[in-house]
PDB file of N, CA and C in Angstrom:
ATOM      1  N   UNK A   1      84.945  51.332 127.322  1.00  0.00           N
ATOM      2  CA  UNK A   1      85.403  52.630 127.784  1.00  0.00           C
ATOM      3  C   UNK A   1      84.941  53.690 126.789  1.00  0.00           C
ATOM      4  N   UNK A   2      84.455  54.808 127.492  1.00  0.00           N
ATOM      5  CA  UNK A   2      84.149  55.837 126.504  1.00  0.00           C
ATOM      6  C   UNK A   2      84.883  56.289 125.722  1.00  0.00           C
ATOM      7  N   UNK A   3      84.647  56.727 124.448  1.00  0.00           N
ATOM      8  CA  UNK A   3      85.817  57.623 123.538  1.00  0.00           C
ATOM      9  C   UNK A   3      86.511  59.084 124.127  1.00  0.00           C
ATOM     10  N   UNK A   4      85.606  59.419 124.488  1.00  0.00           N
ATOM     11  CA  UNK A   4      85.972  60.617 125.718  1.00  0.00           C
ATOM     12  C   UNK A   4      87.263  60.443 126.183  1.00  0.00           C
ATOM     13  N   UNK A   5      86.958  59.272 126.836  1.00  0.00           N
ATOM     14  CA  UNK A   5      88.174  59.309 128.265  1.00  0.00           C
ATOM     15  C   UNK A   5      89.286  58.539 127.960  1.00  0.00           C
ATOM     16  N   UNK A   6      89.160  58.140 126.368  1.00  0.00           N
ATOM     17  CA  UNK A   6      90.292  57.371 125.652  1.00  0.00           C
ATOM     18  C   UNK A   6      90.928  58.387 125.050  1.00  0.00           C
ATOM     19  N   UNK A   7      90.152  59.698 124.996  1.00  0.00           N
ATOM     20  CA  UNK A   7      90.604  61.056 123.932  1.00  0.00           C
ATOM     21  C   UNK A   7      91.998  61.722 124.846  1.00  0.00           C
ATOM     22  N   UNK A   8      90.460  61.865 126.090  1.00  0.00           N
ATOM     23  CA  UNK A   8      91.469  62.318 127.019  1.00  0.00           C
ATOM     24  C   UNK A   8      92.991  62.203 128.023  1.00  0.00           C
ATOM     25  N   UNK A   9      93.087  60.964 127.994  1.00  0.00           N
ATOM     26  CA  UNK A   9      94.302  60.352 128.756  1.00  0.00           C
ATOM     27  C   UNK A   9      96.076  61.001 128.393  1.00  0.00           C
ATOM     28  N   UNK A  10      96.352  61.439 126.978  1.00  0.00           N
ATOM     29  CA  UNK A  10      97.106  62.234 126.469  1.00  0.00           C
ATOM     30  C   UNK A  10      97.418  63.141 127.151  1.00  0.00           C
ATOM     31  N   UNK A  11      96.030  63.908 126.517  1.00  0.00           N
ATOM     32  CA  UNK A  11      95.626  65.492 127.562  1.00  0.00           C
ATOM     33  C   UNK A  11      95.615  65.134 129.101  1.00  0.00           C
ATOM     34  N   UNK A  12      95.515  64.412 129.978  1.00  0.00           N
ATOM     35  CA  UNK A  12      95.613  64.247 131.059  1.00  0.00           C
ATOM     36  C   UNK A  12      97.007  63.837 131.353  1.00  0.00           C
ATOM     37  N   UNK A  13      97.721  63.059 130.559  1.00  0.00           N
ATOM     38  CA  UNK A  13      99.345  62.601 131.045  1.00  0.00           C
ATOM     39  C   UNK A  13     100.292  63.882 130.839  1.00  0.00           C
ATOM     40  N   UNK A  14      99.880  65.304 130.065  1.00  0.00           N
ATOM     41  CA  UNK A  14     100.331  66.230 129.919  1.00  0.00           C
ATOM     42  C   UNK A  14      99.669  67.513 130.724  1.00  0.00           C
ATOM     43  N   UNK A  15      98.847  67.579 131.179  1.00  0.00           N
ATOM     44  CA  UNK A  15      98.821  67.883 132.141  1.00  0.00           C
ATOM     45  C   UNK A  15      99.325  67.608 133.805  1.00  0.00           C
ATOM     46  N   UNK A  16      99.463  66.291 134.129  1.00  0.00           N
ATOM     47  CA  UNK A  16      99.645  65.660 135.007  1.00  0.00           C
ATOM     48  C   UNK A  16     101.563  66.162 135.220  1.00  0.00           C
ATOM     49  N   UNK A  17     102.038  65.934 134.164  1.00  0.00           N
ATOM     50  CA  UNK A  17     103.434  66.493 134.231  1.00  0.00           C
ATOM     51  C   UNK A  17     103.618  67.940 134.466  1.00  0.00           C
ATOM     52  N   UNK A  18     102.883  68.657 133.291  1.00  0.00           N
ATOM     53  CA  UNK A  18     102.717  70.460 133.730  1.00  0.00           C
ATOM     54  C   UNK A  18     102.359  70.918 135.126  1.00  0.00           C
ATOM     55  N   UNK A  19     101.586  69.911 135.716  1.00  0.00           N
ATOM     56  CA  UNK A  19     100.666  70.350 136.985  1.00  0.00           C
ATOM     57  C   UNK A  19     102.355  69.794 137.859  1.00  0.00           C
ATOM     58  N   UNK A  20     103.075  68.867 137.762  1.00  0.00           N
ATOM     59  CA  UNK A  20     103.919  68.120 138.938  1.00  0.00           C
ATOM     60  C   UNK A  20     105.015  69.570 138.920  1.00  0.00           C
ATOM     61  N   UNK A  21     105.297  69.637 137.642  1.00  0.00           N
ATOM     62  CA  UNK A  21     106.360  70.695 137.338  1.00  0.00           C
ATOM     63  C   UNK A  21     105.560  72.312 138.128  1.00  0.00           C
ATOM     64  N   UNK A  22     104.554  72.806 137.897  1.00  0.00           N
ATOM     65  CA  UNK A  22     103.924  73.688 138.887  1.00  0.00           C
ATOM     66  C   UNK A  22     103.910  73.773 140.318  1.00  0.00           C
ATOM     67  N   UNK A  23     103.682  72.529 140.389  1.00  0.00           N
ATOM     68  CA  UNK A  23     103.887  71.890 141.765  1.00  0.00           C
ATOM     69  C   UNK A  23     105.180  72.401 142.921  1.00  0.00           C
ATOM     70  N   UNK A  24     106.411  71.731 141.958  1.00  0.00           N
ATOM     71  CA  UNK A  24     107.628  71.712 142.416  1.00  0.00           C
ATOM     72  C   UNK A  24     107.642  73.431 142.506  1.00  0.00           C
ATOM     73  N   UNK A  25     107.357  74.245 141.884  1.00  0.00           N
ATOM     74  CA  UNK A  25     108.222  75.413 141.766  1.00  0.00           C
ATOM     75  C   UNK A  25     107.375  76.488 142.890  1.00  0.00           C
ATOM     76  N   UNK A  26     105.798  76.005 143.003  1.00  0.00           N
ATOM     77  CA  UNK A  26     105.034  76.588 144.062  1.00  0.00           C
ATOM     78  C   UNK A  26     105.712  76.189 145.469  1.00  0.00           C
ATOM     79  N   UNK A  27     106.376  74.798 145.563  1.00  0.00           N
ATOM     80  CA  UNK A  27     106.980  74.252 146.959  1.00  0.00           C
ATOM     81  C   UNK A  27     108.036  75.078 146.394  1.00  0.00           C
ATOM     82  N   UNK A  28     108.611  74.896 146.089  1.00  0.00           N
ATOM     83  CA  UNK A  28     110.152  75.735 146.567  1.00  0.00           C
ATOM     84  C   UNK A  28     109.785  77.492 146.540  1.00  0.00           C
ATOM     85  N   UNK A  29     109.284  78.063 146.096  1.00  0.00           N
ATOM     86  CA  UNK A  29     108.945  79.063 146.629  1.00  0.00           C
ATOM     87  C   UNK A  29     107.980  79.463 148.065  1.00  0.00           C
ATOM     88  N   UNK A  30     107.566  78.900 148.154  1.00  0.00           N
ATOM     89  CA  UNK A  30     106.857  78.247 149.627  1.00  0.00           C
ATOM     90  C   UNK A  30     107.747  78.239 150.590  1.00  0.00           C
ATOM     91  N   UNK A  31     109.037  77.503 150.728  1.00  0.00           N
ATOM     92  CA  UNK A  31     109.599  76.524 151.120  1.00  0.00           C
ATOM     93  C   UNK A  31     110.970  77.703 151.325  1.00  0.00           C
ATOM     94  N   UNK A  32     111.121  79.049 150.339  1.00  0.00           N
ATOM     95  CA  UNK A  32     112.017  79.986 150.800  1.00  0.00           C
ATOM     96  C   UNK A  32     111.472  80.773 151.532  1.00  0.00           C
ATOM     97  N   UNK A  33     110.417  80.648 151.552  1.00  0.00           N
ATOM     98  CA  UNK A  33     109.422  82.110 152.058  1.00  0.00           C
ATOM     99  C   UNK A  33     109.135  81.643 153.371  1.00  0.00           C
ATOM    100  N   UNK A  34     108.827  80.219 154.208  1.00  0.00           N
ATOM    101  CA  UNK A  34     109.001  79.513 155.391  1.00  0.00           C
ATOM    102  C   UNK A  34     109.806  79.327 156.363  1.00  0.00           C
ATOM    103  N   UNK A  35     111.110  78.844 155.062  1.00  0.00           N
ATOM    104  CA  UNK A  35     112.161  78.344 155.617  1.00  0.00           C
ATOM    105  C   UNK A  35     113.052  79.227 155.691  1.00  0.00           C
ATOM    106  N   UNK A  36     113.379  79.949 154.887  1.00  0.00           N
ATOM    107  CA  UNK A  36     114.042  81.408 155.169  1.00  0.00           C
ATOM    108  C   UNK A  36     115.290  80.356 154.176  1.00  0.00           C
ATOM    109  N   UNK A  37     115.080  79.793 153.267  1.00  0.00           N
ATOM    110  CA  UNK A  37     116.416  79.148 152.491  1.00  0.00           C
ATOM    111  C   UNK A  37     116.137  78.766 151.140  1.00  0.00           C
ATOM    112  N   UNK A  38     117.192  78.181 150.824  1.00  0.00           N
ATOM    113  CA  UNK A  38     117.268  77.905 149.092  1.00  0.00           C
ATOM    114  C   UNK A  38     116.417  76.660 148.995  1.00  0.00           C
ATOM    115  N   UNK A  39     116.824  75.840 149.435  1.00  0.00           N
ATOM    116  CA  UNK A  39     115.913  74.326 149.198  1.00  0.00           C
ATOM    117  C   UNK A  39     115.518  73.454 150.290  1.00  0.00           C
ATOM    118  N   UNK A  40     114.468  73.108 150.419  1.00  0.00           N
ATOM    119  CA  UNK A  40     113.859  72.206 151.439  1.00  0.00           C
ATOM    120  C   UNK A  40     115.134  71.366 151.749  1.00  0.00           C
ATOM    121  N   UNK A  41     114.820  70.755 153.242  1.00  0.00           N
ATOM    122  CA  UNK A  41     115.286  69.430 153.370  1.00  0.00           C
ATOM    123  C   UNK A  41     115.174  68.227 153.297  1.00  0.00           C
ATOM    124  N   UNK A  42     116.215  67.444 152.833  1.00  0.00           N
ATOM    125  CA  UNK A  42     116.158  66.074 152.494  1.00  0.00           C
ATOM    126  C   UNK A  42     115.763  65.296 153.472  1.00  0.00           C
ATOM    127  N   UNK A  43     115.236  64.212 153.544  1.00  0.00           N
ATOM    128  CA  UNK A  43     115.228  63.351 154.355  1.00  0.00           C
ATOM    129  C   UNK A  43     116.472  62.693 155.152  1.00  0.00           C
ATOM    130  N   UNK A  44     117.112  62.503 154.202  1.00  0.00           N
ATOM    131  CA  UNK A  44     118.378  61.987 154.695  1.00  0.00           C
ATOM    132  C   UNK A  44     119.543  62.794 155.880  1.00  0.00           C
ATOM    133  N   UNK A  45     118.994  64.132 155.152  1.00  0.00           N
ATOM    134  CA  UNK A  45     120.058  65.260 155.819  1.00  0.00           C
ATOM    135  C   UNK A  45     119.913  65.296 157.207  1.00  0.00           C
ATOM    136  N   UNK A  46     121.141  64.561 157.948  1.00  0.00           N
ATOM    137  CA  UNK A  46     121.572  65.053 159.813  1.00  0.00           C
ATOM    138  C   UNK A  46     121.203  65.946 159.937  1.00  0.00           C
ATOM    139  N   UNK A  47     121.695  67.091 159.375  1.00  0.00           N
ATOM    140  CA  UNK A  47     121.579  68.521 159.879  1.00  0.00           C
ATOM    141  C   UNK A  47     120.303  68.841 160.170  1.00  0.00           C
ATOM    142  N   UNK A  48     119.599  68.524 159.717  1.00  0.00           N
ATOM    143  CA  UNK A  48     117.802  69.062 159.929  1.00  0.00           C
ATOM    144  C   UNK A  48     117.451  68.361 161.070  1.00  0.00           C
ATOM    145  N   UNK A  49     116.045  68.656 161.881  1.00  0.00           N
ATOM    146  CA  UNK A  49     115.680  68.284 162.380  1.00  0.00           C
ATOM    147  C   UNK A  49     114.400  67.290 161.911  1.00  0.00           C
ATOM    148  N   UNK A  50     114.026  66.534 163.032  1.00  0.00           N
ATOM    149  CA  UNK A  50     112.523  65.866 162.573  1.00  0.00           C
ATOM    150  C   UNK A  50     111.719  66.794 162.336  1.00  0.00           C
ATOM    151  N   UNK A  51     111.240  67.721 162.889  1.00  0.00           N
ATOM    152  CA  UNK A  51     110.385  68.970 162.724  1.00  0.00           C
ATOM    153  C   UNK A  51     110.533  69.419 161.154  1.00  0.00           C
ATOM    154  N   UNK A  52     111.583  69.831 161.115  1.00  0.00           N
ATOM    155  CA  UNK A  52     111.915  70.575 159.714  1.00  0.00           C
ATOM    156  C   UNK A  52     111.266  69.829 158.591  1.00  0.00           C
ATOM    157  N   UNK A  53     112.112  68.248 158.996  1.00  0.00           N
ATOM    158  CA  UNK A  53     111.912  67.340 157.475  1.00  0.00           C
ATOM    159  C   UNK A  53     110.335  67.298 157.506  1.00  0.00           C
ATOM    160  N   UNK A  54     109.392  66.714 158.275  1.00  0.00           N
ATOM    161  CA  UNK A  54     108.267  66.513 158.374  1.00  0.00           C
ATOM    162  C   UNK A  54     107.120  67.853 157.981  1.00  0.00           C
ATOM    163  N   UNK A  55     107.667  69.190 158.539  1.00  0.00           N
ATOM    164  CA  UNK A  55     106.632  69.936 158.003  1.00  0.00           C
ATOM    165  C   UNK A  55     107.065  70.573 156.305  1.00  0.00           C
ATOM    166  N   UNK A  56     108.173  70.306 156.091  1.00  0.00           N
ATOM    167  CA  UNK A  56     108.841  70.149 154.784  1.00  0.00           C
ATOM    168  C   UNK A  56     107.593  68.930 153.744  1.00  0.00           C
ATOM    169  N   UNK A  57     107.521  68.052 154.772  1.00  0.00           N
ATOM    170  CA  UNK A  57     107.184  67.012 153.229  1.00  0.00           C
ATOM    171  C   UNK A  57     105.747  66.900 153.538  1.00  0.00           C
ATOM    172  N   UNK A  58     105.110  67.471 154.689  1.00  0.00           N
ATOM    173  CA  UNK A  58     103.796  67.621 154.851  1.00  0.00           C
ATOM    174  C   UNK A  58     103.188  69.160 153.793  1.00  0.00           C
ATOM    175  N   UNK A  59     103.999  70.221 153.500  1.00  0.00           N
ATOM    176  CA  UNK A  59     103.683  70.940 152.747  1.00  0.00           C
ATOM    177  C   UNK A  59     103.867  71.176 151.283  1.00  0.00           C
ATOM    178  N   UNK A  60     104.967  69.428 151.395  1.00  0.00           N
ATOM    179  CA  UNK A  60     105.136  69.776 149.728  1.00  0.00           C
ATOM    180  C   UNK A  60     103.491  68.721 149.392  1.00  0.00           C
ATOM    181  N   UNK A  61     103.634  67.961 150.160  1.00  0.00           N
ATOM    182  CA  UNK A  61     102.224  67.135 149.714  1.00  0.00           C
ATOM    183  C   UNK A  61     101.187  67.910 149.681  1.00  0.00           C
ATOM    184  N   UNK A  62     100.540  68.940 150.451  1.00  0.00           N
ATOM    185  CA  UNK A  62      99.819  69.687 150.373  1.00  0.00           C
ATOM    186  C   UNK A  62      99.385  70.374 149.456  1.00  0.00           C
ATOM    187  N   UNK A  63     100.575  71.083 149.108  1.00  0.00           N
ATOM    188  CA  UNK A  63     100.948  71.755 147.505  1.00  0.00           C
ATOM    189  C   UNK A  63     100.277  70.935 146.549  1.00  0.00           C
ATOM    190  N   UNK A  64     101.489  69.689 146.058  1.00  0.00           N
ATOM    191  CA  UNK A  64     101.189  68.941 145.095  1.00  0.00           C
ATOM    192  C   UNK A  64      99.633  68.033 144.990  1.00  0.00           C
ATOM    193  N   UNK A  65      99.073  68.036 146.120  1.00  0.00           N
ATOM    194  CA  UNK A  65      97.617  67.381 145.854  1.00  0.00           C
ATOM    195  C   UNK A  65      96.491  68.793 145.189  1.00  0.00           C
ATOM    196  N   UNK A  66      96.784  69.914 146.001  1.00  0.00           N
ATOM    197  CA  UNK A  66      96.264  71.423 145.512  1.00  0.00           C
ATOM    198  C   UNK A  66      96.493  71.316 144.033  1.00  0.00           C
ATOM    199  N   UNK A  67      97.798  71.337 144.038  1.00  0.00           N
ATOM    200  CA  UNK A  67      97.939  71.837 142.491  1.00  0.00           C
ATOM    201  C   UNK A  67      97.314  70.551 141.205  1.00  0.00           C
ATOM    202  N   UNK A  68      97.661  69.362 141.824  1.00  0.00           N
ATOM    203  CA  UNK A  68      97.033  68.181 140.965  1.00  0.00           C
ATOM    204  C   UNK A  68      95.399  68.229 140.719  1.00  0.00           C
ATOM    205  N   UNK A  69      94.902  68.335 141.912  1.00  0.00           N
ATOM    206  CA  UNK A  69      93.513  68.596 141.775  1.00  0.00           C
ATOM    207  C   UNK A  69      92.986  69.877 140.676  1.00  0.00           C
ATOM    208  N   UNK A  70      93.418  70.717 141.079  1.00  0.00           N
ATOM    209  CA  UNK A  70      93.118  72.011 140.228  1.00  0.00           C
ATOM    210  C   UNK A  70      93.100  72.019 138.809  1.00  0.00           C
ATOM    211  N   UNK A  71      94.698  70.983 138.310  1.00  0.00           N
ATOM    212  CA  UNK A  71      94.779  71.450 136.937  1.00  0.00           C
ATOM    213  C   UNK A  71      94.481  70.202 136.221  1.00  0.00           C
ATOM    214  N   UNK A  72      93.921  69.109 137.060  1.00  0.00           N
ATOM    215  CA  UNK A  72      92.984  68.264 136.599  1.00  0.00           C
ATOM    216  C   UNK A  72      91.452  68.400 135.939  1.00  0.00           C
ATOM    217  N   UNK A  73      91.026  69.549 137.285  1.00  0.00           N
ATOM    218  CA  UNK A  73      89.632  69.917 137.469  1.00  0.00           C
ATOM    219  C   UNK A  73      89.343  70.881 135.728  1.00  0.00           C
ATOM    220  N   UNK A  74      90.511  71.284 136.206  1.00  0.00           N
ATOM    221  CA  UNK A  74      90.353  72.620 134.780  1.00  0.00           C
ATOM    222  C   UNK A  74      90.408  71.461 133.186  1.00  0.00           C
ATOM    223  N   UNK A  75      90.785  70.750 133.525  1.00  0.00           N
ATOM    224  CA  UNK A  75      91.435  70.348 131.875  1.00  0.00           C
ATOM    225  C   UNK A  75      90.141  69.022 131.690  1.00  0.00           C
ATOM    226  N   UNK A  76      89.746  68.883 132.646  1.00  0.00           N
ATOM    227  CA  UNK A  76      88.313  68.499 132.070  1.00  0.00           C
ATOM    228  C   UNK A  76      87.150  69.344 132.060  1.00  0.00           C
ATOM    229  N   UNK A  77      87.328  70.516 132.737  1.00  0.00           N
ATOM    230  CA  UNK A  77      86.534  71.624 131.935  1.00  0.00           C
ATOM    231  C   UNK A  77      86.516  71.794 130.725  1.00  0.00           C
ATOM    232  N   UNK A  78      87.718  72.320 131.114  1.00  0.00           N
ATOM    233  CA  UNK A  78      88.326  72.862 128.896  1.00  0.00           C
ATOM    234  C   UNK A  78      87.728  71.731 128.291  1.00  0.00           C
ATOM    235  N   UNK A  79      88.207  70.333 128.260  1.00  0.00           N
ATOM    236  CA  UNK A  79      87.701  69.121 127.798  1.00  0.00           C
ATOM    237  C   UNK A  79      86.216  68.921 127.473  1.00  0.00           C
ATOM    238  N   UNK A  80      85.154  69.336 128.498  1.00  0.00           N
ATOM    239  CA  UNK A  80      83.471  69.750 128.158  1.00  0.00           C
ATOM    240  C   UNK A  80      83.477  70.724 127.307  1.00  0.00           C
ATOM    241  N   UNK A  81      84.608  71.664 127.590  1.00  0.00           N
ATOM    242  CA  UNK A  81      83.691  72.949 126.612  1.00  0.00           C
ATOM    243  C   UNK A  81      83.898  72.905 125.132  1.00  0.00           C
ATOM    244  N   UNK A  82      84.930  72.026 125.211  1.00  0.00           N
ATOM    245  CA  UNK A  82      85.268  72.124 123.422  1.00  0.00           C
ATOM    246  C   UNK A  82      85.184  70.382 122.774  1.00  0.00           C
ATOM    247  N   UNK A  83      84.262  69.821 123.960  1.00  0.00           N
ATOM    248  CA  UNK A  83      83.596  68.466 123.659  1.00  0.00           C
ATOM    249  C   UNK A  83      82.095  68.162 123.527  1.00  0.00           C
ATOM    250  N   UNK A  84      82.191  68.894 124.609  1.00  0.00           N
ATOM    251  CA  UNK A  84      80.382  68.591 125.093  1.00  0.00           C
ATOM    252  C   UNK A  84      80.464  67.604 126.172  1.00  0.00           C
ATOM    253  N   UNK A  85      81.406  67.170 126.290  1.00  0.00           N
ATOM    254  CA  UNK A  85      81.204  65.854 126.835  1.00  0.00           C
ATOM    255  C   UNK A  85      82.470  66.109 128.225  1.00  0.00           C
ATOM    256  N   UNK A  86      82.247  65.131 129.323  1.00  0.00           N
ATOM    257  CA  UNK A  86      82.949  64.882 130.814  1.00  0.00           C
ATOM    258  C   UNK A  86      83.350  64.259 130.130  1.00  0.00           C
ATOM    259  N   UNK A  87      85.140  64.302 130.385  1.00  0.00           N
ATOM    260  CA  UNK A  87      85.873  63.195 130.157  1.00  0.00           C
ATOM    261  C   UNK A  87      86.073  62.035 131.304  1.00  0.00           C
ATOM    262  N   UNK A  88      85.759  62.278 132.331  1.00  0.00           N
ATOM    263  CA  UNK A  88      85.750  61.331 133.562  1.00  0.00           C
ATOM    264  C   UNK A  88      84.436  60.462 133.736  1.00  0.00           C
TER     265      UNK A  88
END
């Protein structure tokens, strides 16, 4: 395995958390601005409908693959520019 991508895995497990935590706070703001409410619905919750829960967890996935990709993409940028080197 390259030294690179042994450097990088740190920097990637801390990002990976920063990016989940971004994640969450882009869906719930999303998710008031949609839903017209405080917090998505649960799966579990009667009160909701199938509709609700489903475009609920179809947009938090949406989100969270957006936002994972992105601040992946970037942090092996940063990673070339102050390496020289792809960490992937």
């Amino acid at each position: 395995m390259k030294t690179s991508k042994i450097a990088y895995r740190p920097v990637g497990l801390a990002l990976g958390v920063a990016g989940g935590l971004l994640a969450g706070a882009v869906f719930k703001e999303a998710w008031k601005r949609i839903g017209h409410e405080e917090s998505a619905p649960d799966a579990t919750d009667e009160d909701r409908t199938w509709r609700e829960i489903l475009i609920a967890a179809a947009l938090q996935g949406a989100i969270f693959a957006v936002v994972r990709a992105a601040v992946d993409r970037a942090g092996a940028t940063a990673t070339r520019r102050l390496t020289g080197t792809w960490p992937g």
